[in-house]
N, C-alpha and C. Protein backbone atom coordinates (compact mmCIF):
# COMPACT_ATOMS: atom_id res chain seq x y z
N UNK A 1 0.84 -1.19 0.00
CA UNK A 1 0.00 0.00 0.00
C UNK A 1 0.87 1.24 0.00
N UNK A 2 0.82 1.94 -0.97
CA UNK A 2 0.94 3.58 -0.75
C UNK A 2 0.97 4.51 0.12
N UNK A 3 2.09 4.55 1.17
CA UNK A 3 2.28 5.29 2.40
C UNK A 3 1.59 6.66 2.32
N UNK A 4 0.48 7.32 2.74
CA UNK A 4 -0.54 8.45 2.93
C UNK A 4 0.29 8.72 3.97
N UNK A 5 0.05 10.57 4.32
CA UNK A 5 0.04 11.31 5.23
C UNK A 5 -1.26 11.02 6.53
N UNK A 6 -0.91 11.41 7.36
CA UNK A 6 -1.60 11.04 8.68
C UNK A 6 -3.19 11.69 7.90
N UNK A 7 -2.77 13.04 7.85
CA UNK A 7 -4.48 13.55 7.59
C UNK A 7 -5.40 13.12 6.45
N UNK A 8 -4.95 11.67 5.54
CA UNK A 8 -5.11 11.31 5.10
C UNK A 8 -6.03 9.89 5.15
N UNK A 9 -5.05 9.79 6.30
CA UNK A 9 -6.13 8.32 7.08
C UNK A 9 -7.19 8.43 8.06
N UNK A 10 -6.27 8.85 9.05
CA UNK A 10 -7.36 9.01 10.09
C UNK A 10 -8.72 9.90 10.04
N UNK A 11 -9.59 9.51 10.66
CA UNK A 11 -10.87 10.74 10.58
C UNK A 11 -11.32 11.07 11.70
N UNK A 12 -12.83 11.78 11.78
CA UNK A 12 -13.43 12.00 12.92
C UNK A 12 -13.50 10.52 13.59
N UNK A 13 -13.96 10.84 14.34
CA UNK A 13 -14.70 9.08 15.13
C UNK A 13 -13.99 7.77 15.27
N UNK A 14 -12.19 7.89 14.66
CA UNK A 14 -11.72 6.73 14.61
C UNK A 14 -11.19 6.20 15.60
N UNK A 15 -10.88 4.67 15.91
CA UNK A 15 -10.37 3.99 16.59
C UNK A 15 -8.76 4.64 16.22
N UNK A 16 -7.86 4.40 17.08
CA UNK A 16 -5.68 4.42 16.83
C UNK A 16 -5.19 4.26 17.51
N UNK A 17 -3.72 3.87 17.10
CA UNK A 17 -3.05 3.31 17.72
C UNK A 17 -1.70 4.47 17.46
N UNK A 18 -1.69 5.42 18.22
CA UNK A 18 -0.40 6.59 18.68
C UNK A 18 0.45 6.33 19.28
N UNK A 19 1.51 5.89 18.34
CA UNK A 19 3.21 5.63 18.97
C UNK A 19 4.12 6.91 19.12
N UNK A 20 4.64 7.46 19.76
CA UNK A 20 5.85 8.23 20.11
C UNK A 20 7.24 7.93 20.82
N UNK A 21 7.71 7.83 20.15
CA UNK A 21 9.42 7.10 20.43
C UNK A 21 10.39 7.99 20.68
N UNK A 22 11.44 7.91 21.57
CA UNK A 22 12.34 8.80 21.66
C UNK A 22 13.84 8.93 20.87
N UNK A 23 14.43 10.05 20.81
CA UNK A 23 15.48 10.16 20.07
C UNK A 23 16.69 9.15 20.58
N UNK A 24 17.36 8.43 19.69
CA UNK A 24 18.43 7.33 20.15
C UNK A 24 18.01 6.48 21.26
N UNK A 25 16.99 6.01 20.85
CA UNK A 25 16.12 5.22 22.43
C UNK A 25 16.56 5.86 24.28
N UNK A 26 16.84 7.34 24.26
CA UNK A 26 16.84 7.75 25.22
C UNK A 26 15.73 7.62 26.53
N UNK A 27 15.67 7.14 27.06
CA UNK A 27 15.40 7.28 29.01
C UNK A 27 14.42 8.61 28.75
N UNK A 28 12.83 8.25 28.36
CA UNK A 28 12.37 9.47 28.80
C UNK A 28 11.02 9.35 29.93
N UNK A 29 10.96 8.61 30.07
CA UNK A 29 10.53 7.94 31.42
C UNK A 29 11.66 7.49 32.56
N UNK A 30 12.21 7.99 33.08
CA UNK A 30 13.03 7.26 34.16
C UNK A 30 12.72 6.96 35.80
N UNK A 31 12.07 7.97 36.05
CA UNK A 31 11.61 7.89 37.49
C UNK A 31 9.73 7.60 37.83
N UNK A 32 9.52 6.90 38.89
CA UNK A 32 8.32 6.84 39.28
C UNK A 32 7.29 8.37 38.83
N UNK A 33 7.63 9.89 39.42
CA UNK A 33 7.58 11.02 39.04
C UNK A 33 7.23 11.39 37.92
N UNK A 34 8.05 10.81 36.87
CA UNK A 34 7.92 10.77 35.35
C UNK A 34 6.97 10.06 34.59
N UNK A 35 6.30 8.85 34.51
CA UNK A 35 5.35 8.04 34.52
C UNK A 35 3.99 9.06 34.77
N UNK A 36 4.14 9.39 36.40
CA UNK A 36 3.15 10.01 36.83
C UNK A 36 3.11 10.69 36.57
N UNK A 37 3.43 12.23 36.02
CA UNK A 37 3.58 13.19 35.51
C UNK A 37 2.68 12.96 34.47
N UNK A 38 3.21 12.22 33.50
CA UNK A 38 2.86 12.42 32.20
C UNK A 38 1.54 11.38 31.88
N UNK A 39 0.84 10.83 33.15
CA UNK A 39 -0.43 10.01 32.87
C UNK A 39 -1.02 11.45 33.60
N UNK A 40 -0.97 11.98 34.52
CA UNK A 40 -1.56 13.04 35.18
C UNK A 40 -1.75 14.37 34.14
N UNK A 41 -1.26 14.20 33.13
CA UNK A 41 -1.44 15.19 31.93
C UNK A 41 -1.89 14.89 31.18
N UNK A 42 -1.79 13.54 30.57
CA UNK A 42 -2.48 13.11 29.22
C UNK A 42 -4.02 13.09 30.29
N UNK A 43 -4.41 12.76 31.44
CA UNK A 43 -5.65 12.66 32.20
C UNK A 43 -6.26 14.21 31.50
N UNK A 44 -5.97 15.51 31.77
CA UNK A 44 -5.84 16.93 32.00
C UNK A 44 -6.41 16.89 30.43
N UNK A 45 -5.77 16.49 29.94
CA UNK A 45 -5.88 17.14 28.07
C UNK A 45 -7.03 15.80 27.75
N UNK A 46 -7.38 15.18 28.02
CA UNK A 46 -8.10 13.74 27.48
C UNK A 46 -9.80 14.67 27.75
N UNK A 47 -9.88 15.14 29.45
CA UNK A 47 -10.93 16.03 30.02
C UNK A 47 -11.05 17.11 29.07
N UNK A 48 -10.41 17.95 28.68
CA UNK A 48 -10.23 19.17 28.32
C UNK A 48 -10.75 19.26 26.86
N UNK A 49 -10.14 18.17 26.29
CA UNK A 49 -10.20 18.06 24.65
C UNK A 49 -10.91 17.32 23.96
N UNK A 50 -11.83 16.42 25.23
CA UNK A 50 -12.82 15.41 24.56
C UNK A 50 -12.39 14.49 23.82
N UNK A 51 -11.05 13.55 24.42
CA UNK A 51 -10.65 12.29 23.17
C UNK A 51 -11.11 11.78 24.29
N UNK A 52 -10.79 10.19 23.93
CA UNK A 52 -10.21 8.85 25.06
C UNK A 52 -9.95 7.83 24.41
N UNK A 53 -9.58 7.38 25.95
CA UNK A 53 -7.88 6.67 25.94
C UNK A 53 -8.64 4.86 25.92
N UNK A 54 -8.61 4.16 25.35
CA UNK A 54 -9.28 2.68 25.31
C UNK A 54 -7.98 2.21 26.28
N UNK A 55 -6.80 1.91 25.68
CA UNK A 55 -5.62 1.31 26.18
C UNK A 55 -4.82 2.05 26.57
N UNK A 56 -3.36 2.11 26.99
CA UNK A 56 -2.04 2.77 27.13
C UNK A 56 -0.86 1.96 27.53
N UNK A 57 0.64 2.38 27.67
CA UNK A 57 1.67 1.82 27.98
C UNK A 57 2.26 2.42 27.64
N UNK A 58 3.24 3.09 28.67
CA UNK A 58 4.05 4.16 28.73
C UNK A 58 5.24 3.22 29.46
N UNK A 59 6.39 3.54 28.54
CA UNK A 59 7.66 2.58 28.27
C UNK A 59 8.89 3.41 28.49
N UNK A 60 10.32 3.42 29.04
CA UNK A 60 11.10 3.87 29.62
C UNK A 60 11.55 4.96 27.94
N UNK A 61 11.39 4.49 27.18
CA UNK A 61 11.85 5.03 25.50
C UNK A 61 10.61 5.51 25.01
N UNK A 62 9.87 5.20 25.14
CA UNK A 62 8.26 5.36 24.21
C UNK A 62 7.14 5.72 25.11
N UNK A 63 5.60 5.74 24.12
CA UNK A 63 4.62 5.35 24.91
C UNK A 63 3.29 4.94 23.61
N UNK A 64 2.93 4.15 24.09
CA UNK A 64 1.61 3.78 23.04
C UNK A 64 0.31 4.52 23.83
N UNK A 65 -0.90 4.74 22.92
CA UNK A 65 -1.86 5.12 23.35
C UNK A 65 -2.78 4.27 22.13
N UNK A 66 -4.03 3.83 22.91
CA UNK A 66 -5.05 3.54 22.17
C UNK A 66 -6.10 4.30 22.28
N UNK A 67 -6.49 5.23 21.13
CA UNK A 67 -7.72 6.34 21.63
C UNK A 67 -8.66 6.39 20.24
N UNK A 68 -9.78 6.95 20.50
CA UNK A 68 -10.98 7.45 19.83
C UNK A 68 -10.78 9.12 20.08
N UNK A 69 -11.60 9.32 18.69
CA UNK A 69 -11.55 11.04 18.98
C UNK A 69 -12.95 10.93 18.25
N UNK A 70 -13.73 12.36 18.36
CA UNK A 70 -14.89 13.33 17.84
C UNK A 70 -14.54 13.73 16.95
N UNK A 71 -13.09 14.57 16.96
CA UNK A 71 -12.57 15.73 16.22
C UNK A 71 -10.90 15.54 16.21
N UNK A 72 -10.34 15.16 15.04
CA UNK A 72 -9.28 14.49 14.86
C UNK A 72 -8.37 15.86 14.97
N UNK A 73 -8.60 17.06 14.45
CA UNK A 73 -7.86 18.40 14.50
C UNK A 73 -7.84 18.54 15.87
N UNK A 74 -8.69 18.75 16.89
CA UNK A 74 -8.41 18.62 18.49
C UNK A 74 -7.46 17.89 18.89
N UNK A 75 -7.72 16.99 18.68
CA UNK A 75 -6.96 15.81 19.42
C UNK A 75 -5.39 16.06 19.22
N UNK A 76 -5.36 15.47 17.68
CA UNK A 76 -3.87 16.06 17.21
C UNK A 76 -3.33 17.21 17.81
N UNK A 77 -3.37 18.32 17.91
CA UNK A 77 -3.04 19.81 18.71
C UNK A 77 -3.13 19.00 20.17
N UNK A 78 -4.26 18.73 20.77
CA UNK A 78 -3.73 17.99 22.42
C UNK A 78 -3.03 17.06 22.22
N UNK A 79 -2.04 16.32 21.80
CA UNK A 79 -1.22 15.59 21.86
C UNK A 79 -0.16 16.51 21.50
N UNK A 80 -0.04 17.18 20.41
CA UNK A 80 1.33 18.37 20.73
C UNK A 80 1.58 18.96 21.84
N UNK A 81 0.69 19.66 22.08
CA UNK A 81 0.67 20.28 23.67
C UNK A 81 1.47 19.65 25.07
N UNK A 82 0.83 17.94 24.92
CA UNK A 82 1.21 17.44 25.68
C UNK A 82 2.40 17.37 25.82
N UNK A 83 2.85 16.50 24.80
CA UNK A 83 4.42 16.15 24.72
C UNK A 83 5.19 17.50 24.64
N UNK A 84 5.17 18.87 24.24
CA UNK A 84 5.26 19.50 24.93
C UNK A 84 5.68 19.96 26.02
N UNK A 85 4.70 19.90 26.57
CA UNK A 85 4.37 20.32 28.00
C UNK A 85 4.98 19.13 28.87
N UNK A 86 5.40 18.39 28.58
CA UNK A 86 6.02 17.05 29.07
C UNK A 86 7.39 16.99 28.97
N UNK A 87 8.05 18.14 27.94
CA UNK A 87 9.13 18.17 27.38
C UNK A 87 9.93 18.89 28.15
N UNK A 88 9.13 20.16 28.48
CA UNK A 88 9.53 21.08 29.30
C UNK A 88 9.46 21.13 30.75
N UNK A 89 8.36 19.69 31.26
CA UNK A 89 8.76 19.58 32.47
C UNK A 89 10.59 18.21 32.93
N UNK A 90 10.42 17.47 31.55
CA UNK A 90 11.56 16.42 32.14
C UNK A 90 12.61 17.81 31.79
N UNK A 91 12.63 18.15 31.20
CA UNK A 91 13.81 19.21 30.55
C UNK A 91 14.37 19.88 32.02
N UNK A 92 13.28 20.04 33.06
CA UNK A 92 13.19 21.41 33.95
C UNK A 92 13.80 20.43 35.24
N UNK A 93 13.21 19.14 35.10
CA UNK A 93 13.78 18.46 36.14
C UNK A 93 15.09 17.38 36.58
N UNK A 94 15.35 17.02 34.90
CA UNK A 94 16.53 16.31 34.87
C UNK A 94 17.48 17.46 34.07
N UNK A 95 17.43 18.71 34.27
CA UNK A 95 18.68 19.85 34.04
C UNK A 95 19.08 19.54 32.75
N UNK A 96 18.35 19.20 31.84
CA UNK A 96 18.75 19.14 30.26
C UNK A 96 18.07 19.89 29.37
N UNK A 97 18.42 19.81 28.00
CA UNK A 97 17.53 21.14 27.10
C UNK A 97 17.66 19.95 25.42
N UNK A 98 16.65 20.70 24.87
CA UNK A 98 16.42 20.43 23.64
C UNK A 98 14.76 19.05 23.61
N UNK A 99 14.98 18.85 22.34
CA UNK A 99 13.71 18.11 22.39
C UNK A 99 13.80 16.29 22.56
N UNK A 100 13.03 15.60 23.34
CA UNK A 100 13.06 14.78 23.42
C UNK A 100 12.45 13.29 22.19
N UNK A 101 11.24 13.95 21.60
CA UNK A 101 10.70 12.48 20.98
C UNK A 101 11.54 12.70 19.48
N UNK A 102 11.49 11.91 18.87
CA UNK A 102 11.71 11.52 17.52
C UNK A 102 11.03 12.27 16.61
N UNK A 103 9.81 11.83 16.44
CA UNK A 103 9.08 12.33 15.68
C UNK A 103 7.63 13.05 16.31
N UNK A 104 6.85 14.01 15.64
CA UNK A 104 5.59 14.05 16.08
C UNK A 104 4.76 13.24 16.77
N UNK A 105 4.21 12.24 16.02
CA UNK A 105 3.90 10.92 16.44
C UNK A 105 3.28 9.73 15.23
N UNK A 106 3.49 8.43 15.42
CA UNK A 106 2.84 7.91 14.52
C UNK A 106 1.80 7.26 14.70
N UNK A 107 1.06 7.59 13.59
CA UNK A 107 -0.74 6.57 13.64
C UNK A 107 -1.02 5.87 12.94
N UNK A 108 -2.52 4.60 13.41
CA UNK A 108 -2.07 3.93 12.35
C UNK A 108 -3.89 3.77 13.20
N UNK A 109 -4.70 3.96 12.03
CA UNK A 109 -6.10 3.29 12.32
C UNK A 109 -6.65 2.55 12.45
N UNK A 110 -7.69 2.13 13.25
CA UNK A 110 -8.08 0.46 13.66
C UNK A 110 -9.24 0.46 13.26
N UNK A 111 -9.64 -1.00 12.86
CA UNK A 111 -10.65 -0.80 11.72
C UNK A 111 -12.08 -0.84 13.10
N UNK A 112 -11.99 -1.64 14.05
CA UNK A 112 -13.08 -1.74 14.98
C UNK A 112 -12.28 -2.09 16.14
N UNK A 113 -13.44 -2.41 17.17
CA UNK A 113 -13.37 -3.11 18.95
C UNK A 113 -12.28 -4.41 18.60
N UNK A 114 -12.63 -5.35 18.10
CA UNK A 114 -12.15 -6.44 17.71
C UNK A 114 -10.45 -6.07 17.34
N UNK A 115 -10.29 -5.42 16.77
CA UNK A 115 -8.41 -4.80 16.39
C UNK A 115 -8.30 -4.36 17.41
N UNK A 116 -8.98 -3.27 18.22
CA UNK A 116 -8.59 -2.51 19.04
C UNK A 116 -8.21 -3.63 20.58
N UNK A 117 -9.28 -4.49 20.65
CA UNK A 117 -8.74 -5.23 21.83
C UNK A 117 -7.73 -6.02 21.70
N UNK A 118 -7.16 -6.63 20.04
CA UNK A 118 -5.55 -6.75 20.09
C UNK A 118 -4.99 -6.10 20.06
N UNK A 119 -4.89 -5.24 19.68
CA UNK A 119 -3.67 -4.15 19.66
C UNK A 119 -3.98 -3.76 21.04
N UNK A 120 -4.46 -3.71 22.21
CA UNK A 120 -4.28 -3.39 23.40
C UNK A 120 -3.71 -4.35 24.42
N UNK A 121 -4.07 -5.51 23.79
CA UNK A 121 -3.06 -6.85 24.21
C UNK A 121 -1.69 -6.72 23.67
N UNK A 122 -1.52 -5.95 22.04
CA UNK A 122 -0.18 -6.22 21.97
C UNK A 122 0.64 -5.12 23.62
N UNK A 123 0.00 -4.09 23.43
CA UNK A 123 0.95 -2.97 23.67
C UNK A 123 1.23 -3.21 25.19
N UNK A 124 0.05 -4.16 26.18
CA UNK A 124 0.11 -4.29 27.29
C UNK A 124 1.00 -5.05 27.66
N UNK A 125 1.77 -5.91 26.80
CA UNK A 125 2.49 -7.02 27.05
C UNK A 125 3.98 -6.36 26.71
N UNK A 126 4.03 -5.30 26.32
CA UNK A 126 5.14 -4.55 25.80
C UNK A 126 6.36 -5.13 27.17
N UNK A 127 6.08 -4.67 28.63
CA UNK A 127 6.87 -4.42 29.46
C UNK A 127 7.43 -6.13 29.81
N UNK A 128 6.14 -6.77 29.44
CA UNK A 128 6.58 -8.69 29.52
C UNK A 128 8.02 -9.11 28.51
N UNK A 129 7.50 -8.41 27.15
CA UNK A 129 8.67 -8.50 26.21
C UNK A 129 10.17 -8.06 26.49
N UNK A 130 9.93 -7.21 27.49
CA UNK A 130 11.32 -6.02 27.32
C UNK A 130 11.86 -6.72 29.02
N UNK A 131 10.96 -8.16 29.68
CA UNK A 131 11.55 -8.24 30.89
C UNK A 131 11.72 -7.07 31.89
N UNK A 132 10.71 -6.66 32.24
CA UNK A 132 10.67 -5.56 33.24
C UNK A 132 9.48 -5.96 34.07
N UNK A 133 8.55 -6.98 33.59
CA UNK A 133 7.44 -8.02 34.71
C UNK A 133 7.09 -8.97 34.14
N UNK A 134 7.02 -9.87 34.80
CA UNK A 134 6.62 -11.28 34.55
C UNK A 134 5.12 -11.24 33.63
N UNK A 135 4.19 -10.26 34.45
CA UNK A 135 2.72 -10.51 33.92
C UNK A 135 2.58 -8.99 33.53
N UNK A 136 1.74 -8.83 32.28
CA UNK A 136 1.54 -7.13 31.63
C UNK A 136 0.93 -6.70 32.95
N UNK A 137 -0.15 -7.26 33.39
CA UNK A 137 -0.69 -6.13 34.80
C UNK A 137 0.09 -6.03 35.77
N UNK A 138 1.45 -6.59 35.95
CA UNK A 138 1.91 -5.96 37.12
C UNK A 138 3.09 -4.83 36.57
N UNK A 139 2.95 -4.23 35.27
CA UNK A 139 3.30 -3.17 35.00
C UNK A 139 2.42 -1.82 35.75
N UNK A 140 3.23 -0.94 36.14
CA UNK A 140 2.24 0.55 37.13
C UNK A 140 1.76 1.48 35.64
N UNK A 141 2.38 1.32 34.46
CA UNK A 141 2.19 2.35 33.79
C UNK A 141 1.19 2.23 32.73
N UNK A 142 0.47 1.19 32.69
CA UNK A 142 -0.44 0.72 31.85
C UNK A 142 -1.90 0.47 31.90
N UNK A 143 -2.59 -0.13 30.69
CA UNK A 143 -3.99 -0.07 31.20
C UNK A 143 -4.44 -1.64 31.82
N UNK A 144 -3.43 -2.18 31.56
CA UNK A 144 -3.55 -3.95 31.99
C UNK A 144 -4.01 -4.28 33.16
N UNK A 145 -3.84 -3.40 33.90
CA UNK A 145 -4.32 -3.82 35.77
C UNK A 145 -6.06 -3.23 35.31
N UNK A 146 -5.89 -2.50 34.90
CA UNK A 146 -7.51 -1.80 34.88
C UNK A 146 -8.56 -3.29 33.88
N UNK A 147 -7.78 -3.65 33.13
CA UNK A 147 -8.94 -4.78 32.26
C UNK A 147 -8.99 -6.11 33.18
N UNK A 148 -7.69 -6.30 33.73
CA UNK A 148 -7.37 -7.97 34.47
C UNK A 148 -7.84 -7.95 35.77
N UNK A 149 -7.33 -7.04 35.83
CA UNK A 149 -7.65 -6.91 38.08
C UNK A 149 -8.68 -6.02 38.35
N UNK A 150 -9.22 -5.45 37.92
CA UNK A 150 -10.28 -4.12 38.04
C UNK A 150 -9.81 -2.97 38.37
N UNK A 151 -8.59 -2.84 38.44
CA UNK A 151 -7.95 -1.53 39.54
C UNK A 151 -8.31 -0.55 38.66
N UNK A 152 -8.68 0.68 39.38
CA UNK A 152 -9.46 1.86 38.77
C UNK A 152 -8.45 2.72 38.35
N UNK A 153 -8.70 2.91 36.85
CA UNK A 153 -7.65 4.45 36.93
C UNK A 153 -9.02 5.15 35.89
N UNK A 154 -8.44 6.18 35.87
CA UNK A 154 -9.03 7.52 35.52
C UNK A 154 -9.00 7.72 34.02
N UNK A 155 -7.81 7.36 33.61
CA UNK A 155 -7.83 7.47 32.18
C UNK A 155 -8.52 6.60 31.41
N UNK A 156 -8.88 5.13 31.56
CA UNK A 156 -9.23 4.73 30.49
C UNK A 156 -10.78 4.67 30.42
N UNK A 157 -11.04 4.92 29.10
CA UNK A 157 -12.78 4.40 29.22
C UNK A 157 -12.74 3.30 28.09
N UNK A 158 -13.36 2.61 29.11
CA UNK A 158 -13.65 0.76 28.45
C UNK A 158 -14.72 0.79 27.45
N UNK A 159 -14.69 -0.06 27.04
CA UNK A 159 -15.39 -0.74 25.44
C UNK A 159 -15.95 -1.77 25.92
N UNK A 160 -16.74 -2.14 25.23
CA UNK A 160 -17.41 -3.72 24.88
C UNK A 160 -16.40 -4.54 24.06
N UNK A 161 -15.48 -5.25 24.99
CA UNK A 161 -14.21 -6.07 24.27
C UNK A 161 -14.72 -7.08 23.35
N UNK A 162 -14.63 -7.31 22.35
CA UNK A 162 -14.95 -8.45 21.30
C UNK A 162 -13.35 -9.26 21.12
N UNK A 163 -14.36 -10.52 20.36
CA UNK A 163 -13.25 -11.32 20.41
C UNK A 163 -12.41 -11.47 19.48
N UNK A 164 -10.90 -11.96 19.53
CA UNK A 164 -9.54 -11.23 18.81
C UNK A 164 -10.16 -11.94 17.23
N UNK A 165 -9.44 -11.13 16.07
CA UNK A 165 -10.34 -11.60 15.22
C UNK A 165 -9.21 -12.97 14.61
N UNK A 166 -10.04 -14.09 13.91
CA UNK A 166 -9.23 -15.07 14.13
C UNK A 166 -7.85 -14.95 13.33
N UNK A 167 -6.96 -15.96 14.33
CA UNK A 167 -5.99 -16.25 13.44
C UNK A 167 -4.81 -14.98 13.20
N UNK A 168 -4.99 -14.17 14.64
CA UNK A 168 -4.41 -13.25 14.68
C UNK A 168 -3.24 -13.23 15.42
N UNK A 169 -1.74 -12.91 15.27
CA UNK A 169 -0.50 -13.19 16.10
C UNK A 169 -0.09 -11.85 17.03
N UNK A 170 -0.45 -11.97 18.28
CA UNK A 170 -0.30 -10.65 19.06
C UNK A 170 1.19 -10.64 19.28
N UNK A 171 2.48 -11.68 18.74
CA UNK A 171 3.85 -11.40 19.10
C UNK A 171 4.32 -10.56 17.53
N UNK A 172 3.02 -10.73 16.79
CA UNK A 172 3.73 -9.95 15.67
C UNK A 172 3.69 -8.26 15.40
N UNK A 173 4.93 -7.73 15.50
CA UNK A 173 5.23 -6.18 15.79
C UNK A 173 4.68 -5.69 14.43
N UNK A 174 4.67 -6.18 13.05
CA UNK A 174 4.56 -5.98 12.07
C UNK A 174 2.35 -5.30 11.96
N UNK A 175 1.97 -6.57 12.96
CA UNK A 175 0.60 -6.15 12.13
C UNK A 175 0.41 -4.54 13.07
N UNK A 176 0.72 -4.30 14.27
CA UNK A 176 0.53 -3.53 14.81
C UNK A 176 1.21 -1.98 15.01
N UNK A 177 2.33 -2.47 14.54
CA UNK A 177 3.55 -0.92 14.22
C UNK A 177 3.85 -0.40 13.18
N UNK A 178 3.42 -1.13 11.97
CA UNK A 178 3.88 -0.98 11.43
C UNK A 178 3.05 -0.39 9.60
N UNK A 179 3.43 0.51 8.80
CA UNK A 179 2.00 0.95 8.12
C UNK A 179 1.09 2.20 8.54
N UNK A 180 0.06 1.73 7.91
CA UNK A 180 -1.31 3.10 8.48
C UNK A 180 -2.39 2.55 8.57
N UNK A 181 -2.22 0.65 8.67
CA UNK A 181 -3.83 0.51 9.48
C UNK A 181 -3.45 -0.67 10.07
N UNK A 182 -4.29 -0.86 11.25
CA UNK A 182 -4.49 -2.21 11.81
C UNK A 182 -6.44 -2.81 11.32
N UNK A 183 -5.91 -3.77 10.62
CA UNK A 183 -7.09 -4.23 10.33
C UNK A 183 -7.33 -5.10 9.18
N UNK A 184 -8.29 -5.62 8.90
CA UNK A 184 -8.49 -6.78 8.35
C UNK A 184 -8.10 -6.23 6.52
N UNK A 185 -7.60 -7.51 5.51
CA UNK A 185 -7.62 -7.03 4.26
C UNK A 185 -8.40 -5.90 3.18
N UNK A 186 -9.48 -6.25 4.05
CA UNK A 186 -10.44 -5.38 3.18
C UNK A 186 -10.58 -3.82 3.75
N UNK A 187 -10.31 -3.24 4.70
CA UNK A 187 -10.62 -2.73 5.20
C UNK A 187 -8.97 -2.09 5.10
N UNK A 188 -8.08 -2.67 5.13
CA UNK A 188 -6.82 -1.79 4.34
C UNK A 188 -7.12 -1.21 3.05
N UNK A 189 -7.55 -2.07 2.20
CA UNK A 189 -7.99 -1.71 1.11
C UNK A 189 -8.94 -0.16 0.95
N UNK A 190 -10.09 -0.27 1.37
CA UNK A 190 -10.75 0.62 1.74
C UNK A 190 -9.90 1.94 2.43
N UNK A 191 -9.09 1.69 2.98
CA UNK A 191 -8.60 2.76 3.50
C UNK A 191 -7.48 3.40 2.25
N UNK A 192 -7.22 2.26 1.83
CA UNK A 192 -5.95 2.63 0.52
C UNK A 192 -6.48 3.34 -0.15
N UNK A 193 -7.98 3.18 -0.69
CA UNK A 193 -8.80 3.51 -1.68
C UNK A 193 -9.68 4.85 -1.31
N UNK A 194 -9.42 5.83 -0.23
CA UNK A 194 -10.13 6.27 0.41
C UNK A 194 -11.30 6.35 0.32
N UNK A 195 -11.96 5.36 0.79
CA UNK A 195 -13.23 4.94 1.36
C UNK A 195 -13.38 5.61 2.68
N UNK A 196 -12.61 6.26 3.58
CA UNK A 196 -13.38 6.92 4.81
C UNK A 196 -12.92 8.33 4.14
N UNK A 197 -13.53 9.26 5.72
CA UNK A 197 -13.66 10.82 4.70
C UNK A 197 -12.15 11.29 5.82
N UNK A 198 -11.90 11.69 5.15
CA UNK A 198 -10.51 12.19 6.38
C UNK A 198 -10.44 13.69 6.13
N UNK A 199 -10.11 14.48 7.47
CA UNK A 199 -10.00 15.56 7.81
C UNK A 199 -8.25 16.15 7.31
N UNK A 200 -7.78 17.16 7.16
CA UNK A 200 -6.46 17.66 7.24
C UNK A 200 -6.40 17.86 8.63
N UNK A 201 -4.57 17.64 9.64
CA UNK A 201 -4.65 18.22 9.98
C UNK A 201 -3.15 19.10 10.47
N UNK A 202 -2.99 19.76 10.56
CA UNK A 202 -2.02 20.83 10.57
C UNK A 202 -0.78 20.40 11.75
């Protein structure tokens, strides 16, 4: 498929999957503080700006988000803001300067519930992969304790989980990172073909 610009895919109302990675896999999560910080903000802008958050996993280098938006131009601008505003607080507290992520951020659209509850399995298991916990919910920075154990957090608002669609490999990085959709053949297609209506956004 024909690599499109973000404002190309995504639209109002869509399911995604928002990766942001850091420059030379730098430490931009390092302390308990830091984690919290930056779930206590994406909380702030999620209220403020009318998205939400289905999944998350916020990673010592990265952070994934699984969200829905109304208004894809909002959202986009609250996620600048954030990182941002996130930039300038690690900047202020670990005595360093310049910018931290890589890139803006990357997206990649999910065709329904059914993608979205794998791709929230992939990303939860992130910290299992990288050996930092035995089980995804006993990661602190994720949404895994909130689906497995009930533990309440604030950020996520739950879905009606459907079941993974078949024949699907949650160790594979490819269906989920990689591209501009998560989702079934046809429905890449459709997106190749622009079949949804997509917004610009700046």
């Amino acid at each position: 498929m024909t690599r499109k610009a973000r404002s190309q895919v995504l639209f109002d109302g869509c399911f995604a999957h928002i990766l942001s990675r850091s420059f030379e896999q730098r430490f931009v999560f390092r302390d308990p503080q830091d984690f919290e910080y930056f779930e206590s903000i994406l909380l702030q802008y999620k209220k403020d700006r009318g998205f939400f958050v289905h999944h998350y996993c916020l990673m010592n280098t990265h952070f994934h988000l699984l969200v829905s938006f109304p208004n894809l131009k909002q959202f986009s601008k609250a996620l600048q803001q954030l990182k941002w505003q996130y930039t300038t607080y690690y900047n202020k507290t670990h005595k360093r300067q310049g910018p931290l992520w890589r890139e803006r951020f990357k997206s990649l659209v999910i065709e329904n519930e059914q993608y979205l509850h794998a791709c929230g399995l992939y990303i939860e298991d992130n910290p299992v992969k990288a050996g930092l916990v035995r089980k995804p919910e006993d990661w602190l920075y994720s949404s895994s304790a909130y689906y497995i154990l009930g533990r309440k957090n604030a950020l996520i608002d739950s879905y009606d989980q459907e079941n993974l669609p078949e024949g699907i490999n949650l160790q594979d990085d490819s269906l989920f990172t990689k591209g501009i959709v998560i989702g079934s053949p046809l429905f890449k297609l459709q997106v190749s073909e622009g079949a949804f209506h997509a917004v610009s956004v700046p």
